[in-house]
Protein backbone atom coordinates (compact mmCIF):
# COMPACT_ATOMS: atom_id res chain seq x y z
CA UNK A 1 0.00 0.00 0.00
CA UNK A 2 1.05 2.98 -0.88
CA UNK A 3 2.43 5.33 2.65
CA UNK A 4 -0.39 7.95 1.61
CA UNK A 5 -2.82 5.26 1.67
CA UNK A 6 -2.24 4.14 4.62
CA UNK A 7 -1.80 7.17 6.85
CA UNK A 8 -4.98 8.23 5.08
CA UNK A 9 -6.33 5.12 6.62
CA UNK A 10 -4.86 5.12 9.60
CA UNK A 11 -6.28 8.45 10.28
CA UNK A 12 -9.87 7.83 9.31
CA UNK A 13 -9.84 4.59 11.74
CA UNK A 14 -8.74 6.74 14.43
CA UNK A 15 -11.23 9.81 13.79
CA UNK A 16 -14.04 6.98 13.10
CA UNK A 17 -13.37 4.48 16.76
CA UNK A 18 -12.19 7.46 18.77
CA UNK A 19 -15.72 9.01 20.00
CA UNK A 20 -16.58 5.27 21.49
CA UNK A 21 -12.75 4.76 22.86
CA UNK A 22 -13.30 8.27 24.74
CA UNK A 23 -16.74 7.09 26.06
CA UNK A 24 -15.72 4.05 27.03
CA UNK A 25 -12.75 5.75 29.20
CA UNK A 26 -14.89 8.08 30.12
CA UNK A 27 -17.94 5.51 31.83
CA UNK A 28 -15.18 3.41 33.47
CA UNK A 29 -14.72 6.98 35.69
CA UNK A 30 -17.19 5.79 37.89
CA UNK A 31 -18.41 2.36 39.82
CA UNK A 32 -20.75 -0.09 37.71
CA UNK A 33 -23.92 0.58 38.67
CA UNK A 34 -23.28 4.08 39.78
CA UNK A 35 -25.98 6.44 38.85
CA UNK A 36 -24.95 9.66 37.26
CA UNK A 37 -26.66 13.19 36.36
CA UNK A 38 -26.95 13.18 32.50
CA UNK A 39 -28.41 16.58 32.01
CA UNK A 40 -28.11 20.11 33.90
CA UNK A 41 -30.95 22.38 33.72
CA UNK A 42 -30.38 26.21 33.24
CA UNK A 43 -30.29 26.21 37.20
CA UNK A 44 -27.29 23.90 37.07
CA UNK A 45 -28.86 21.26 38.74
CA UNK A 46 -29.06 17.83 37.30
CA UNK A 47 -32.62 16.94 36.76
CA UNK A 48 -31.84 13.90 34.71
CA UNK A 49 -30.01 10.49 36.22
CA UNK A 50 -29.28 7.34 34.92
CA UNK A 51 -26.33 4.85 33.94
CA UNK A 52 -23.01 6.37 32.80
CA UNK A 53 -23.57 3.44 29.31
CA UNK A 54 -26.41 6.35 28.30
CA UNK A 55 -23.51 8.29 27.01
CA UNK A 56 -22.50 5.57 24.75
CA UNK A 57 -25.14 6.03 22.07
CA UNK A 58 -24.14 9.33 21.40
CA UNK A 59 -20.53 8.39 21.12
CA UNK A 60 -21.55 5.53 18.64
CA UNK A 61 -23.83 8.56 16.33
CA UNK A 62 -20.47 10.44 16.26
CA UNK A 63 -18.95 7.37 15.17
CA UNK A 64 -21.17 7.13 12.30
CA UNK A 65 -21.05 10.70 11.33
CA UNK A 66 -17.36 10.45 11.18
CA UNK A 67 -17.38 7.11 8.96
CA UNK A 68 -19.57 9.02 6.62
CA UNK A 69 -17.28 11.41 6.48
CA UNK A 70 -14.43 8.86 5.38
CA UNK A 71 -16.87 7.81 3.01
CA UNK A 72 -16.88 11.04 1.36
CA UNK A 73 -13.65 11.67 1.77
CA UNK A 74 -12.95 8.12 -0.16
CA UNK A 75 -15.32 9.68 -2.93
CA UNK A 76 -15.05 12.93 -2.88
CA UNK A 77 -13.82 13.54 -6.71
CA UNK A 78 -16.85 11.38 -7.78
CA UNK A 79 -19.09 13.40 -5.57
CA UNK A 80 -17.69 16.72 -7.31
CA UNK A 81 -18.46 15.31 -10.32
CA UNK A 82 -21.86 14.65 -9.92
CA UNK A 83 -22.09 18.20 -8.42
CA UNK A 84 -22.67 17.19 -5.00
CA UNK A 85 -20.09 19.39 -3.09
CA UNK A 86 -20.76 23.25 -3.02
CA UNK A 87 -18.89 25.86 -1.23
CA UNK A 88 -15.29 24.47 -1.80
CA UNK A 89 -12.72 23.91 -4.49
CA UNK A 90 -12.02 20.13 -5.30
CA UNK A 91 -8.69 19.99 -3.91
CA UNK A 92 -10.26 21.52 -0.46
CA UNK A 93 -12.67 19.42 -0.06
CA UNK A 94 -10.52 16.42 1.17
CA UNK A 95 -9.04 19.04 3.86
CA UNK A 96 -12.32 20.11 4.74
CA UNK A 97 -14.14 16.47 5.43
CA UNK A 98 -10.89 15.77 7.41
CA UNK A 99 -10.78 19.09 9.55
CA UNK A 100 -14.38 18.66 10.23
CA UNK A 101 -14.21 15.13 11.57
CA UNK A 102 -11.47 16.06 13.89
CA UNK A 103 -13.57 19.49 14.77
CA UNK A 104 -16.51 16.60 15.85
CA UNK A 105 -14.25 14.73 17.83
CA UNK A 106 -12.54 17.27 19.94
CA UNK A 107 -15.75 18.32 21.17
CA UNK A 108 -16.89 15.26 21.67
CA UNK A 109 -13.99 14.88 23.97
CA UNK A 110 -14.81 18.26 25.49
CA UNK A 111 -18.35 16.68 26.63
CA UNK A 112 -17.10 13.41 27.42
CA UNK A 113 -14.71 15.32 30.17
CA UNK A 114 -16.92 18.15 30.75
CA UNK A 115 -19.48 15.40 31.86
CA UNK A 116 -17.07 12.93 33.95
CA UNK A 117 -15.54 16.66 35.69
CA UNK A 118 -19.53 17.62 36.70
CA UNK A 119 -21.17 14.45 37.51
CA UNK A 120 -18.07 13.07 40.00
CA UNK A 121 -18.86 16.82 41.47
CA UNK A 122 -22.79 16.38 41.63
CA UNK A 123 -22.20 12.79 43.31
């Protein structure tokens, strides 16, 4: 394989499994059948509880946003083609898709720790 290949690869497996691998790091923060606040209201007190694995589903959506993301990425001059990308050039759009994806996951890391910092505080 070529070495552009595969840090091309390499990269969109990490963007893609990253969201769950910070989750799962994340719900191992507390005991196993802890229960934990999962949403503040504006008065910043948690009015929602339940198991730290509720987090996981969102982690698992931002997985799947960021694998169709490597899909476009993968098909991105066929998708110019066909006059499916607006707002960029063709040789951004590759940039883009990738820039995005890591935008996703940094914030998702930002919750992720944002949420294990104010529920071990709550409890």
């Amino acid at each position: 394989m070529k070495r552009k290949v595969l840090l091309s690869l390499m990269f969109w497996l990490f963007i893609i499994t990253a969201p769950a691998f910070a989750c799962l790091i994340a719900i191992a923060q507390f005991p196993l059948e802890a229960e934990v606040p999962l949403h503040w209201g504006f008065s910043g007190q948690a009015d929602s509880w339940g198991s730290p694995w509720s987090m996981l589903p969102a982690s698992l959506i931002m997985c799947g946003a960021n694998a169709l993301m490597g899909i476009s990425y993968r098909y991105s001059d066929k998708l110019y083609d066909m006059g499916l990308v607006h707002g960029v050039s063709r040789k951004a759009a590759r940039p883009f898709l990738c820039g995005a994806a890591m935008v996703l996951v940094i914030v998702m890391v930002v919750i992720l720790i944002w949420w294990v910092i104010a529920a071990k505080a709550t409890m």
